[in-house]
PDB file of N, CA and C in Angstrom:
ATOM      1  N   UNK A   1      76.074 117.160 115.013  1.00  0.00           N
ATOM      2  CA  UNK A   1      75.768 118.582 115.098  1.00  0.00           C
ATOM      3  C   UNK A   1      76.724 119.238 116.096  1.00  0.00           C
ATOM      4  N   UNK A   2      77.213 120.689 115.846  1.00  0.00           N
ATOM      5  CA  UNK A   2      77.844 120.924 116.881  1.00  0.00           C
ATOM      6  C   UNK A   2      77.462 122.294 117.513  1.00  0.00           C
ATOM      7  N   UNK A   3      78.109 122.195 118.711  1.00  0.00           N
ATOM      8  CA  UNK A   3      77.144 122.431 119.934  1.00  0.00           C
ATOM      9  C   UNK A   3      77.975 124.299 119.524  1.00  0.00           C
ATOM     10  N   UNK A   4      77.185 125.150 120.133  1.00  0.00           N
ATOM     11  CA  UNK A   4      77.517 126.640 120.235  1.00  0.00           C
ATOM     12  C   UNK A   4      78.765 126.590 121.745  1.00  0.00           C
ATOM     13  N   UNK A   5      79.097 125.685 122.467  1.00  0.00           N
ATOM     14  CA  UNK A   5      79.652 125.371 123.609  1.00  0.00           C
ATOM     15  C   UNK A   5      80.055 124.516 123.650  1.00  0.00           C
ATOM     16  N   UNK A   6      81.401 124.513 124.708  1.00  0.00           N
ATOM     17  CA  UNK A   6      82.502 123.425 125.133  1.00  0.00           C
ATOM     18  C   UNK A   6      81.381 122.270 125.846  1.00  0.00           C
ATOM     19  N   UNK A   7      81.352 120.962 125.693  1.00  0.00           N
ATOM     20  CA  UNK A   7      80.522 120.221 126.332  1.00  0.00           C
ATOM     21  C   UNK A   7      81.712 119.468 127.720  1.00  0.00           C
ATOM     22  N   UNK A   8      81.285 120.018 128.974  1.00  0.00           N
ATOM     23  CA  UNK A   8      82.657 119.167 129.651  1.00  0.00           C
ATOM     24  C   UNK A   8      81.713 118.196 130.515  1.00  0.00           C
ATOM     25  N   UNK A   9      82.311 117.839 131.363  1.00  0.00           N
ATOM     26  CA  UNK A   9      81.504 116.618 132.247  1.00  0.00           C
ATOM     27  C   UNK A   9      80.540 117.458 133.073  1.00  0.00           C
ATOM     28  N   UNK A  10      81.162 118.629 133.704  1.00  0.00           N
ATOM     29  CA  UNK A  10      80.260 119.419 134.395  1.00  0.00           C
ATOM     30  C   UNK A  10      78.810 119.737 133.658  1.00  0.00           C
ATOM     31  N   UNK A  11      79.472 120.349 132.222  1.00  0.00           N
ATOM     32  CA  UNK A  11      78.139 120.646 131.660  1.00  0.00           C
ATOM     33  C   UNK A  11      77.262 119.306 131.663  1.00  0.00           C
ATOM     34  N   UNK A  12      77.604 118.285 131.525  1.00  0.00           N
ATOM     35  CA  UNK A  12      76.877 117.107 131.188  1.00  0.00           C
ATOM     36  C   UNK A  12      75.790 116.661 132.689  1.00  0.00           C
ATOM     37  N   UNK A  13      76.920 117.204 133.746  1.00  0.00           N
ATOM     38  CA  UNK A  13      76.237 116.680 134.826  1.00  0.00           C
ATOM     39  C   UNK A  13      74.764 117.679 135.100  1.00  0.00           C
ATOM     40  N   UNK A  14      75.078 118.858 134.549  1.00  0.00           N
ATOM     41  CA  UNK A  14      73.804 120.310 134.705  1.00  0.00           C
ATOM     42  C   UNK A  14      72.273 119.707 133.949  1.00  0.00           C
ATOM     43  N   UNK A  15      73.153 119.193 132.412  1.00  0.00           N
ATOM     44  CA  UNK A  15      72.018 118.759 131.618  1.00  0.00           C
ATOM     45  C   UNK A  15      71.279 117.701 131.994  1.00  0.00           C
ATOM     46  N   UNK A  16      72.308 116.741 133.032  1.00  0.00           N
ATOM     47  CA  UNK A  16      71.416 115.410 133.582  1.00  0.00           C
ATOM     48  C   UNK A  16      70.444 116.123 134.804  1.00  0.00           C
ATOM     49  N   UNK A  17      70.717 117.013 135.156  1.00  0.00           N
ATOM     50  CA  UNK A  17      69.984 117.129 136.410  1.00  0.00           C
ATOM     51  C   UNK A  17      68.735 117.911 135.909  1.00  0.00           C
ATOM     52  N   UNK A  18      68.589 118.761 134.731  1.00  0.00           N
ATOM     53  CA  UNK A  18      67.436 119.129 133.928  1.00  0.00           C
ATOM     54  C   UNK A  18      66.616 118.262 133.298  1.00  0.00           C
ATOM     55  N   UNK A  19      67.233 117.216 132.539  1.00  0.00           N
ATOM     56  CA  UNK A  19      66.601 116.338 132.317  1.00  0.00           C
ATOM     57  C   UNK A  19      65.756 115.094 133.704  1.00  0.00           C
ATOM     58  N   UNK A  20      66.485 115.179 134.356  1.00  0.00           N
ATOM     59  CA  UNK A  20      65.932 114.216 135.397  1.00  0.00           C
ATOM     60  C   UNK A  20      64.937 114.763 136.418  1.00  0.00           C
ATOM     61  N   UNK A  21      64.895 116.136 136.211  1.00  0.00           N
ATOM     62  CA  UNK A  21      63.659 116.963 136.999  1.00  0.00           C
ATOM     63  C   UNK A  21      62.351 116.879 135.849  1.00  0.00           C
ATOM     64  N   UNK A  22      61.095 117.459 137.098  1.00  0.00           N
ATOM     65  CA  UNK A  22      59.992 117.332 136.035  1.00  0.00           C
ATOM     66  C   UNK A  22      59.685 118.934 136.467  1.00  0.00           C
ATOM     67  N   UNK A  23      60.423 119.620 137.123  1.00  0.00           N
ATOM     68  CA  UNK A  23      60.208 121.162 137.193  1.00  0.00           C
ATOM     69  C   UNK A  23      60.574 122.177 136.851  1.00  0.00           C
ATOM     70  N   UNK A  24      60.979 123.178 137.041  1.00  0.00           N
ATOM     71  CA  UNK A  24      62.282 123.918 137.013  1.00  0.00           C
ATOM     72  C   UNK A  24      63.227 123.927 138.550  1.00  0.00           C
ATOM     73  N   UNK A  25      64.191 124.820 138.022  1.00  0.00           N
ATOM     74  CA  UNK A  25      65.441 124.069 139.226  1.00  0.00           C
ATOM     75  C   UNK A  25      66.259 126.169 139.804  1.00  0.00           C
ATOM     76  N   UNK A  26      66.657 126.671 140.322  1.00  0.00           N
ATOM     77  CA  UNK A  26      66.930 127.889 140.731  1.00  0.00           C
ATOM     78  C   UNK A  26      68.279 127.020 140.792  1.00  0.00           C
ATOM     79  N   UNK A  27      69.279 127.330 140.690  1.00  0.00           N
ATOM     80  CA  UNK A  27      70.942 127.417 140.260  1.00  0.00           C
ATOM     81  C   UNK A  27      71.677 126.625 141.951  1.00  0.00           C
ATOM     82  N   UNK A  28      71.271 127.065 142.617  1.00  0.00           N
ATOM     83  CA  UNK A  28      71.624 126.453 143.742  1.00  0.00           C
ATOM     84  C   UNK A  28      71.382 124.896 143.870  1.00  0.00           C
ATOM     85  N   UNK A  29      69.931 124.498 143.275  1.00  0.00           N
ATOM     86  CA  UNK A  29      69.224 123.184 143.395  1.00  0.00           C
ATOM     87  C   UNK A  29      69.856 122.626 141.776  1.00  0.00           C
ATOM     88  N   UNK A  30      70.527 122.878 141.058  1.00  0.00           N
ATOM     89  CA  UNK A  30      71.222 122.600 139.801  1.00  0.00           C
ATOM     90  C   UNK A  30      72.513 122.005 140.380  1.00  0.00           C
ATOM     91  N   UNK A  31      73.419 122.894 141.361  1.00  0.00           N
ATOM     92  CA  UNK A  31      74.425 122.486 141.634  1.00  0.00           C
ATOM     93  C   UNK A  31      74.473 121.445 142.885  1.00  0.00           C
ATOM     94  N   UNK A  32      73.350 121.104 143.422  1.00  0.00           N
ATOM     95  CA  UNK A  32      73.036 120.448 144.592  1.00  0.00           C
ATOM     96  C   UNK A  32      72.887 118.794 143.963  1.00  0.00           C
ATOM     97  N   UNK A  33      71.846 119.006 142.515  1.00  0.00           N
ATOM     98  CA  UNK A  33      71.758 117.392 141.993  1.00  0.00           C
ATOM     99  C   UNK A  33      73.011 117.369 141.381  1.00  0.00           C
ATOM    100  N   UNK A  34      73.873 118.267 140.437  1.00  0.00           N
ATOM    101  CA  UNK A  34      74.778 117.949 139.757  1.00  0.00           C
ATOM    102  C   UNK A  34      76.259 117.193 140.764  1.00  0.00           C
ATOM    103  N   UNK A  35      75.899 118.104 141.836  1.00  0.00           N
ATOM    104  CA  UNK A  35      77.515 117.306 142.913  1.00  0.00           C
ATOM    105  C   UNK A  35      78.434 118.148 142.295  1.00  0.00           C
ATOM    106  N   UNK A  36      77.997 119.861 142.027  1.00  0.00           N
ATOM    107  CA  UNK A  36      79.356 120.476 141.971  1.00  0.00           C
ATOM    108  C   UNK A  36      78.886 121.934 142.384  1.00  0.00           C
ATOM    109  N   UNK A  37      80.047 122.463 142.540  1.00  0.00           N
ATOM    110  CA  UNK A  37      79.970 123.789 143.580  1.00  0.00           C
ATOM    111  C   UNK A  37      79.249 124.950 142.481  1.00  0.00           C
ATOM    112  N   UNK A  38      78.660 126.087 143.420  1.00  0.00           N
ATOM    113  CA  UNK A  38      77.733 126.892 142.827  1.00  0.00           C
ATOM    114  C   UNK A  38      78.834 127.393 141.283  1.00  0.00           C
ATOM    115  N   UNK A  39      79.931 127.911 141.813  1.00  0.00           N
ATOM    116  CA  UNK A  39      81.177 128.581 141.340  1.00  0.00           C
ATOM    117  C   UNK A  39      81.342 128.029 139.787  1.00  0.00           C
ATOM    118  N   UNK A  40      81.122 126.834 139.535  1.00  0.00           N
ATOM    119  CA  UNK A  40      81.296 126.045 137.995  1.00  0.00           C
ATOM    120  C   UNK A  40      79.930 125.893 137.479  1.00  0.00           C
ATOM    121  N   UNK A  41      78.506 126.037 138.518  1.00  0.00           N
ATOM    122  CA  UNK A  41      77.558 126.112 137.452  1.00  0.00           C
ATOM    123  C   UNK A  41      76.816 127.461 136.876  1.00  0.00           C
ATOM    124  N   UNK A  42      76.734 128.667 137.564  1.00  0.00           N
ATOM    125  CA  UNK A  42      76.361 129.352 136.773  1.00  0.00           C
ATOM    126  C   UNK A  42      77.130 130.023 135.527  1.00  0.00           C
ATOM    127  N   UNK A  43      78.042 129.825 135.333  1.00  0.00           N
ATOM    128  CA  UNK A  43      78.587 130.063 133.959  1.00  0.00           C
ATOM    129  C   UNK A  43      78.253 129.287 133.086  1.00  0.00           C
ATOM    130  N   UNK A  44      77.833 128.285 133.413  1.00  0.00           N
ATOM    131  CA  UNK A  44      77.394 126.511 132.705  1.00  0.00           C
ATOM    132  C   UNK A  44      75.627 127.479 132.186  1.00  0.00           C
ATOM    133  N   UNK A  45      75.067 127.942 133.546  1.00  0.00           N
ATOM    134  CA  UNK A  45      73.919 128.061 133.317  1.00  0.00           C
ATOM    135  C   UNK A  45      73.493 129.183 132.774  1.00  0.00           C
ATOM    136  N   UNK A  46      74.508 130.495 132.052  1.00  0.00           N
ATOM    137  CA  UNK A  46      74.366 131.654 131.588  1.00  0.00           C
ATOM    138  C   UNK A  46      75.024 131.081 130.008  1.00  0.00           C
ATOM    139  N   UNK A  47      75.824 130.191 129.793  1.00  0.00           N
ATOM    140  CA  UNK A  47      76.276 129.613 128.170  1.00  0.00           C
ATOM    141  C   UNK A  47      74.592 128.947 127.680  1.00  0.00           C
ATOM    142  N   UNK A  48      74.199 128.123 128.542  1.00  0.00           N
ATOM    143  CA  UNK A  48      73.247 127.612 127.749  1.00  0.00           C
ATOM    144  C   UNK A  48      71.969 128.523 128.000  1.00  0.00           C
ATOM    145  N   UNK A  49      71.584 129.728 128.754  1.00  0.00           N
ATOM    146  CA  UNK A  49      70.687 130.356 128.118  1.00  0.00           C
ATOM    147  C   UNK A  49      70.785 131.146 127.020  1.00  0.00           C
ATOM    148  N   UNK A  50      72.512 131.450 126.911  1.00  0.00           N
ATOM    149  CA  UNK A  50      72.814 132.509 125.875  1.00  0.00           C
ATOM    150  C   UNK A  50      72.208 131.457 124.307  1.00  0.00           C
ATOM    151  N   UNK A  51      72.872 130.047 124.365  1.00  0.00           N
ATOM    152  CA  UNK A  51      72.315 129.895 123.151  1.00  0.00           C
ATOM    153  C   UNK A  51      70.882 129.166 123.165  1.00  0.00           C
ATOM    154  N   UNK A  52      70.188 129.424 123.800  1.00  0.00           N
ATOM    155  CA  UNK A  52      68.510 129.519 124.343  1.00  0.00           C
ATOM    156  C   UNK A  52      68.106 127.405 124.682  1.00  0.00           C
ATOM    157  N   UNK A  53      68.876 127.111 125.234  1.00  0.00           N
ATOM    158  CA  UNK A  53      68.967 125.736 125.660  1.00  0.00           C
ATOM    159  C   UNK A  53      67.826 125.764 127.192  1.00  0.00           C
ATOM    160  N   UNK A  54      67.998 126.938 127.858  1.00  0.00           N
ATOM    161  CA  UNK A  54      67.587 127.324 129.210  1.00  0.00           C
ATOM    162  C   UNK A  54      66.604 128.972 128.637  1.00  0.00           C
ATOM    163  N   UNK A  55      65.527 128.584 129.922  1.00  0.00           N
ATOM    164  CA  UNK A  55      64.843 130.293 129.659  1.00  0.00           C
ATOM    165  C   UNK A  55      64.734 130.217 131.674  1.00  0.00           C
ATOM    166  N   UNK A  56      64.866 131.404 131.559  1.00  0.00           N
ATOM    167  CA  UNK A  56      64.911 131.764 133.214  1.00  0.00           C
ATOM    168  C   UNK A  56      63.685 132.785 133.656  1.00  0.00           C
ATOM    169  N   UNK A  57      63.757 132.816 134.960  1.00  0.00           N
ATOM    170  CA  UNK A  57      62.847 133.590 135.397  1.00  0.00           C
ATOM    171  C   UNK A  57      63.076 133.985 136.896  1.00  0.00           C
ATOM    172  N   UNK A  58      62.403 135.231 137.068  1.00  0.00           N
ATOM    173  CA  UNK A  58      63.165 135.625 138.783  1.00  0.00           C
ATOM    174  C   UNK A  58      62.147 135.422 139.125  1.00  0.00           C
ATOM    175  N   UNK A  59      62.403 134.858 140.803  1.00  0.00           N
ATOM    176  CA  UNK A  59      61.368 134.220 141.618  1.00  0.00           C
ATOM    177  C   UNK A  59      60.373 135.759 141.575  1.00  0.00           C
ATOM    178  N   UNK A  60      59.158 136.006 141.903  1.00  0.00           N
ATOM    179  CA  UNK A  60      58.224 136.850 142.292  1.00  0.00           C
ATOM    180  C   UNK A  60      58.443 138.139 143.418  1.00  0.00           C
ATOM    181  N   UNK A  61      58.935 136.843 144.698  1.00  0.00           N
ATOM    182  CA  UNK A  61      58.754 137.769 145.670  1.00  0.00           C
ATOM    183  C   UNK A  61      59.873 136.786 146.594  1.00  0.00           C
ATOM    184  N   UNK A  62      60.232 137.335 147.671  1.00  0.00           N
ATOM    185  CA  UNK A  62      61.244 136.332 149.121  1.00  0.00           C
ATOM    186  C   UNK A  62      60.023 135.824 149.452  1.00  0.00           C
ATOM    187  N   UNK A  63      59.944 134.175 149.333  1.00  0.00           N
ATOM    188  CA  UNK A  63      59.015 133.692 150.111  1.00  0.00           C
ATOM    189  C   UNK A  63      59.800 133.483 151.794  1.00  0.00           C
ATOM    190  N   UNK A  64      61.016 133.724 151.866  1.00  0.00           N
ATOM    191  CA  UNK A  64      61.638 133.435 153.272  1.00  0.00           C
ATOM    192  C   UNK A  64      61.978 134.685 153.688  1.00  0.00           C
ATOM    193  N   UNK A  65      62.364 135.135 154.338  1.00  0.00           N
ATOM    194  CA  UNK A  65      62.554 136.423 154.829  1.00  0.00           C
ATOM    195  C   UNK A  65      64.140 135.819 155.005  1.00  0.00           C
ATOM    196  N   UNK A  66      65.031 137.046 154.884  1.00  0.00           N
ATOM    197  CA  UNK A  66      66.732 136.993 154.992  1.00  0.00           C
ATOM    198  C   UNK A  66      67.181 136.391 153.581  1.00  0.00           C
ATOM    199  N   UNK A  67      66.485 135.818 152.604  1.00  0.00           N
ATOM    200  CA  UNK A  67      67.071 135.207 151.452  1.00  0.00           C
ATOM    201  C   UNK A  67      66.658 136.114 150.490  1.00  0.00           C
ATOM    202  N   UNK A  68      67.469 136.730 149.477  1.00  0.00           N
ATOM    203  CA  UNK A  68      67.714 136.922 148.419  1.00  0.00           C
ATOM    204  C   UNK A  68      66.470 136.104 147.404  1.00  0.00           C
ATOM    205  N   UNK A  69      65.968 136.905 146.429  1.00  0.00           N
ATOM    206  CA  UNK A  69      64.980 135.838 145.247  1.00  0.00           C
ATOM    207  C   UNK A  69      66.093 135.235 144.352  1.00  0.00           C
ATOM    208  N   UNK A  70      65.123 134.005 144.293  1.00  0.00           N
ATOM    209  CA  UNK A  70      66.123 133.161 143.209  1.00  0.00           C
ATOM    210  C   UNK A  70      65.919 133.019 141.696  1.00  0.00           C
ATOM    211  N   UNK A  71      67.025 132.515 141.207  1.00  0.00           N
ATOM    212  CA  UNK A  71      66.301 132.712 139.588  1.00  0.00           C
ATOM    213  C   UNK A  71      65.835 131.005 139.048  1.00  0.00           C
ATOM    214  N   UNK A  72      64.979 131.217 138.356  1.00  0.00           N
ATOM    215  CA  UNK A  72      64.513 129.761 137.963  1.00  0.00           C
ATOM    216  C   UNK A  72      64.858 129.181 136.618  1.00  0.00           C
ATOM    217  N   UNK A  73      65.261 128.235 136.344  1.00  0.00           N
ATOM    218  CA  UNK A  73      66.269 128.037 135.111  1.00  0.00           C
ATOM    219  C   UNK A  73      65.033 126.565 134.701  1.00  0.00           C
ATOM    220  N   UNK A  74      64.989 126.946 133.126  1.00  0.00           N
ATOM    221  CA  UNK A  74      64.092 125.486 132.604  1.00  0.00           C
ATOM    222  C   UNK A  74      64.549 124.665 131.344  1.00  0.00           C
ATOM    223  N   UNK A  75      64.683 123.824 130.669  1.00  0.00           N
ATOM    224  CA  UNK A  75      65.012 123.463 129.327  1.00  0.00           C
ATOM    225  C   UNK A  75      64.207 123.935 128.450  1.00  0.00           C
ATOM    226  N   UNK A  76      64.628 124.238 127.193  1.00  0.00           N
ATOM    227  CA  UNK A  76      63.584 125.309 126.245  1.00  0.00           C
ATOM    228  C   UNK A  76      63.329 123.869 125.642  1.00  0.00           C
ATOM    229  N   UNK A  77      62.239 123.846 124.589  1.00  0.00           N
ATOM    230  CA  UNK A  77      61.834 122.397 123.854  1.00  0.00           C
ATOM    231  C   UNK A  77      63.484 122.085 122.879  1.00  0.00           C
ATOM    232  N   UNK A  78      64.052 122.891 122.301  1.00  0.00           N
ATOM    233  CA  UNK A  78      65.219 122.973 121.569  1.00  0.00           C
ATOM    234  C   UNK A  78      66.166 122.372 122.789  1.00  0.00           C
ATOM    235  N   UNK A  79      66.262 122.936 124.072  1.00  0.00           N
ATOM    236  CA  UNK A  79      67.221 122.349 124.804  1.00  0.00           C
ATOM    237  C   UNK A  79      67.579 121.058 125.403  1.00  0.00           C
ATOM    238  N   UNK A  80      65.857 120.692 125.281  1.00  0.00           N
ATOM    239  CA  UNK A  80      65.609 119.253 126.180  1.00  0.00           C
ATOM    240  C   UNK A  80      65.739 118.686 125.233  1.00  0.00           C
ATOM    241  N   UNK A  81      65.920 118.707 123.834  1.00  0.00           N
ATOM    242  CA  UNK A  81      66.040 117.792 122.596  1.00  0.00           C
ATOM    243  C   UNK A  81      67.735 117.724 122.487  1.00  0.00           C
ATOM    244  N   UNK A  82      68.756 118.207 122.581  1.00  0.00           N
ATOM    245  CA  UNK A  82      69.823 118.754 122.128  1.00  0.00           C
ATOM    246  C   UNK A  82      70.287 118.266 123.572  1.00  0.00           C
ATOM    247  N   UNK A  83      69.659 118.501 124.724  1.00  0.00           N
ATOM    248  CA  UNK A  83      70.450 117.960 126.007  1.00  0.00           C
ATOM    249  C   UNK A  83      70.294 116.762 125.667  1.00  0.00           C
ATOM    250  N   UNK A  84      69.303 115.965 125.567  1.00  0.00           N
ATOM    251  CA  UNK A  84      69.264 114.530 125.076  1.00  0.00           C
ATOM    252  C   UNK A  84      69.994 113.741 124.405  1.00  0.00           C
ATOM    253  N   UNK A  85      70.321 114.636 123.186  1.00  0.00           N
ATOM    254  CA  UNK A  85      70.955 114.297 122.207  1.00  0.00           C
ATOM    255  C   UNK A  85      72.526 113.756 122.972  1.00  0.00           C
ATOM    256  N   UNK A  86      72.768 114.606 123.643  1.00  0.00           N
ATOM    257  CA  UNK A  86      74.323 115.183 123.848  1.00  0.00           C
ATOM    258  C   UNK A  86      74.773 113.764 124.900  1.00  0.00           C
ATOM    259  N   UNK A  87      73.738 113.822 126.174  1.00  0.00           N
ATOM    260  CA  UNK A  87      73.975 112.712 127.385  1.00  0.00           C
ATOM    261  C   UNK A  87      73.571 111.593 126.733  1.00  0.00           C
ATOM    262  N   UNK A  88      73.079 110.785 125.670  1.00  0.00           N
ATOM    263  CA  UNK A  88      73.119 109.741 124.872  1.00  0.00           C
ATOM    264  C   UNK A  88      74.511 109.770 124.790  1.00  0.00           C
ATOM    265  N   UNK A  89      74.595 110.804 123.765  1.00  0.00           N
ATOM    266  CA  UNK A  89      75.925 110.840 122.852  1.00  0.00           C
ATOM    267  C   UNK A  89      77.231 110.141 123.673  1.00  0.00           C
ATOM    268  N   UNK A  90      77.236 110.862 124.720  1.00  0.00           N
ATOM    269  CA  UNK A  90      78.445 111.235 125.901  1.00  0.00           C
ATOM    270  C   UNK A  90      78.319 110.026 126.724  1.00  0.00           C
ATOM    271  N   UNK A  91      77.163 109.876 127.428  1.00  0.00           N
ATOM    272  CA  UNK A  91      77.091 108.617 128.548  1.00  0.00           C
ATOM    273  C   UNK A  91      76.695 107.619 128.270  1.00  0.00           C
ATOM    274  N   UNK A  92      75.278 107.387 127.303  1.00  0.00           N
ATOM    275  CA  UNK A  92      74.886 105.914 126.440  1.00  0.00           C
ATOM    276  C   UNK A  92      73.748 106.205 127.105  1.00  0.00           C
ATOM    277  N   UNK A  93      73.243 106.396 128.005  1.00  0.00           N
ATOM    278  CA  UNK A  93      72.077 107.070 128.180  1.00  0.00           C
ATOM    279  C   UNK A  93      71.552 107.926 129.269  1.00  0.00           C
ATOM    280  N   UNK A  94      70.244 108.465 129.054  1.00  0.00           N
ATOM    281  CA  UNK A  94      69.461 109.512 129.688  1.00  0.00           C
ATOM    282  C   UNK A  94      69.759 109.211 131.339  1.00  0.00           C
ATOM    283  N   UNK A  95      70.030 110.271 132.135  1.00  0.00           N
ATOM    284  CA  UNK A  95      69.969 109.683 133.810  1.00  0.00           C
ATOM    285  C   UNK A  95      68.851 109.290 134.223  1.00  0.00           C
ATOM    286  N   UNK A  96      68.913 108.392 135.255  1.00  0.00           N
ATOM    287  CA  UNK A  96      67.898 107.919 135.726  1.00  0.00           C
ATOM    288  C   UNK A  96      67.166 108.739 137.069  1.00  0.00           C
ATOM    289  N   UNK A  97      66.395 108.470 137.688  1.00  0.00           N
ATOM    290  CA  UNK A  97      65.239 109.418 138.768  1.00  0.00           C
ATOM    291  C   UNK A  97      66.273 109.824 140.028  1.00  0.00           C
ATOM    292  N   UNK A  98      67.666 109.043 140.447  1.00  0.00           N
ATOM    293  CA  UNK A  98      68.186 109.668 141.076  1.00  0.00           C
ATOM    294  C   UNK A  98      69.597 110.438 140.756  1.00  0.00           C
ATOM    295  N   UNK A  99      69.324 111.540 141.411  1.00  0.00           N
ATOM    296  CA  UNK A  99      70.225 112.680 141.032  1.00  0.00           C
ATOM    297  C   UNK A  99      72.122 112.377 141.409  1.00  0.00           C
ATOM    298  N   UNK A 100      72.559 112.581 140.616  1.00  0.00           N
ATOM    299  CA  UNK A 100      74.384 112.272 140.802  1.00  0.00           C
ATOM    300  C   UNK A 100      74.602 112.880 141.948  1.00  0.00           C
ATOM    301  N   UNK A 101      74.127 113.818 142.994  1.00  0.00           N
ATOM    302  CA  UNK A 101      74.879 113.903 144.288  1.00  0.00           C
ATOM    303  C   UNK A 101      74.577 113.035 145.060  1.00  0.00           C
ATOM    304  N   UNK A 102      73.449 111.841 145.087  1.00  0.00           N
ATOM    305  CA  UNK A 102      73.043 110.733 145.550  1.00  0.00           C
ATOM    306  C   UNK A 102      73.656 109.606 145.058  1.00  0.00           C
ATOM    307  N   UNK A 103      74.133 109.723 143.716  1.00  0.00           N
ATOM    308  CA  UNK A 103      74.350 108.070 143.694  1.00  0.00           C
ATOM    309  C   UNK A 103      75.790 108.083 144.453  1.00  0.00           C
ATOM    310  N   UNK A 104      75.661 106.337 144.975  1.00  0.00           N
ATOM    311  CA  UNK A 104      77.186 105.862 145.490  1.00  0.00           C
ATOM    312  C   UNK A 104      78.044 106.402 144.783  1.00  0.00           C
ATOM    313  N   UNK A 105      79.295 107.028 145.510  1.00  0.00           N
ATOM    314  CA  UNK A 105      80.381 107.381 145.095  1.00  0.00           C
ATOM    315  C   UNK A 105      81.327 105.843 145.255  1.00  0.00           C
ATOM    316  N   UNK A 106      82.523 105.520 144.247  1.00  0.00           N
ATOM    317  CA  UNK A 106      83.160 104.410 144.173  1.00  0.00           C
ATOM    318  C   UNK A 106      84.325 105.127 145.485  1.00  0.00           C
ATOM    319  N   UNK A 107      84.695 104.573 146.455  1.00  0.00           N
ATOM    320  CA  UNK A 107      85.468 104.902 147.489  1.00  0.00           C
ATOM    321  C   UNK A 107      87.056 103.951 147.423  1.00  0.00           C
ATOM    322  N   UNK A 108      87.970 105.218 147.148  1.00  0.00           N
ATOM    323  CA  UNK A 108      88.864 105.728 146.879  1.00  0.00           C
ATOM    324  C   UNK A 108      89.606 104.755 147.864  1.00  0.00           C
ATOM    325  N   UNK A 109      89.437 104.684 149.053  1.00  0.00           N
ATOM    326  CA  UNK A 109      90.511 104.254 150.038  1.00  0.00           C
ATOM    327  C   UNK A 109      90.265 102.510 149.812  1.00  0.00           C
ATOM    328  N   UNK A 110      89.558 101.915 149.247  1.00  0.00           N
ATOM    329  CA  UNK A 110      89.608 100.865 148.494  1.00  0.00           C
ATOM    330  C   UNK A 110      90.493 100.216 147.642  1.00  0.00           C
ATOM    331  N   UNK A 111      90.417 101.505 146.596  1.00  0.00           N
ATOM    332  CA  UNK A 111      91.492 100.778 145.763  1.00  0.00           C
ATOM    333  C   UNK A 111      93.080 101.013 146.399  1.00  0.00           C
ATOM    334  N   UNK A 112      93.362 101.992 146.970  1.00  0.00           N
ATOM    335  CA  UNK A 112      94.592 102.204 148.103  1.00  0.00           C
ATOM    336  C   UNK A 112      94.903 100.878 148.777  1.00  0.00           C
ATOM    337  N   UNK A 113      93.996 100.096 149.374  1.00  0.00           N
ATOM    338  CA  UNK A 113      94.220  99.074 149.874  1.00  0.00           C
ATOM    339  C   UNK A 113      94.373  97.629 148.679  1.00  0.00           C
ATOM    340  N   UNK A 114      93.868  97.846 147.596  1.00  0.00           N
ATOM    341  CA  UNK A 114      93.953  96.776 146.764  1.00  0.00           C
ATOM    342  C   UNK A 114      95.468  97.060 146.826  1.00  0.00           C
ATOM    343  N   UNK A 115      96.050  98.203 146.362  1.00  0.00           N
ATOM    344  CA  UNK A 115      97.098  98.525 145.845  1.00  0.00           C
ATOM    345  C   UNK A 115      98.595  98.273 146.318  1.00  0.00           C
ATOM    346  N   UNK A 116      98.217  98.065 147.608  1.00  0.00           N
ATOM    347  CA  UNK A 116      99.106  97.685 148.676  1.00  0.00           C
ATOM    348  C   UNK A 116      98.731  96.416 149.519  1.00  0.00           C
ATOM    349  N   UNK A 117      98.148  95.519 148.820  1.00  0.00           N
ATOM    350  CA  UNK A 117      97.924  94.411 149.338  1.00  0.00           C
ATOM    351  C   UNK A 117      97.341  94.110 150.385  1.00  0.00           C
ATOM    352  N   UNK A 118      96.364  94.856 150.850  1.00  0.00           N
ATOM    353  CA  UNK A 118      95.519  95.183 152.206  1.00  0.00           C
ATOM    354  C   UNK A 118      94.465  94.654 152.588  1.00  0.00           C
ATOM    355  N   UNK A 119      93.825  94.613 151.044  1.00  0.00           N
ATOM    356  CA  UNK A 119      92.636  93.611 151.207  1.00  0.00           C
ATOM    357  C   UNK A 119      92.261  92.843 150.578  1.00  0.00           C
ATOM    358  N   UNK A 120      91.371  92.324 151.442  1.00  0.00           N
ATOM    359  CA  UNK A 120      91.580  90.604 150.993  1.00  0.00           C
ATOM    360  C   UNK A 120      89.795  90.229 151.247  1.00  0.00           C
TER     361      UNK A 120
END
């Protein structure tokens, strides 16, 4: 099936972090599990409400005083089926309970040292 949208890793990482919540998520806490800056997800998160993957909602009221209300972003039943579909498709399967800005990152200055005979 094909998708109304470019599917990139980013998007993939938005859909894992919807799928791996049992709530809804306000755009800030989207880009916080995904491990990418606000700047690349709400465009991520205005494509998939346009083709109704996401339904949103503005917070009520400032429960904090000095903050701005936030908006609340959810998977529609069509989205959480179709996000599913997609992170099978793409990764082999569904993410698991912890969120990609948590898991171990593979560290870089490692293989630098394989590379140059460093470590042993």
């Amino acid at each position: 099936m094909r998708t109304p949208f470019r599917i990139t890793s980013t998007t993939l990482d938005v859909l894992e972090a919807f799928l791996a919540s049992s709530e809804e998520l306000h755009g800030f806490a989207v880009a916080k599990t995904a491990g990418k800056p606000t700047g690349s997800i709400y465009p991520i998160l205005a494509r998939l409400e346009e083709a109704s993957w996401l339904s949103s909602r503005w917070e009520d009221e400032n429960p904090q005083e000095g903050r701005p209300r936030r908006r609340f972003y959810e998977l529609t039943p069509n989205g959480t089926a179709e996000a599913k579909r997609i992170v099978i498709e793409r990764r082999g399967s569904l993410p698991s309970a912890t969120p990609a800005a948590r898991r171990p990152q593979p560290r870089p200055s490692f293989g630098f040292m394989v590379r140059w005979g460093m470590a042993r």
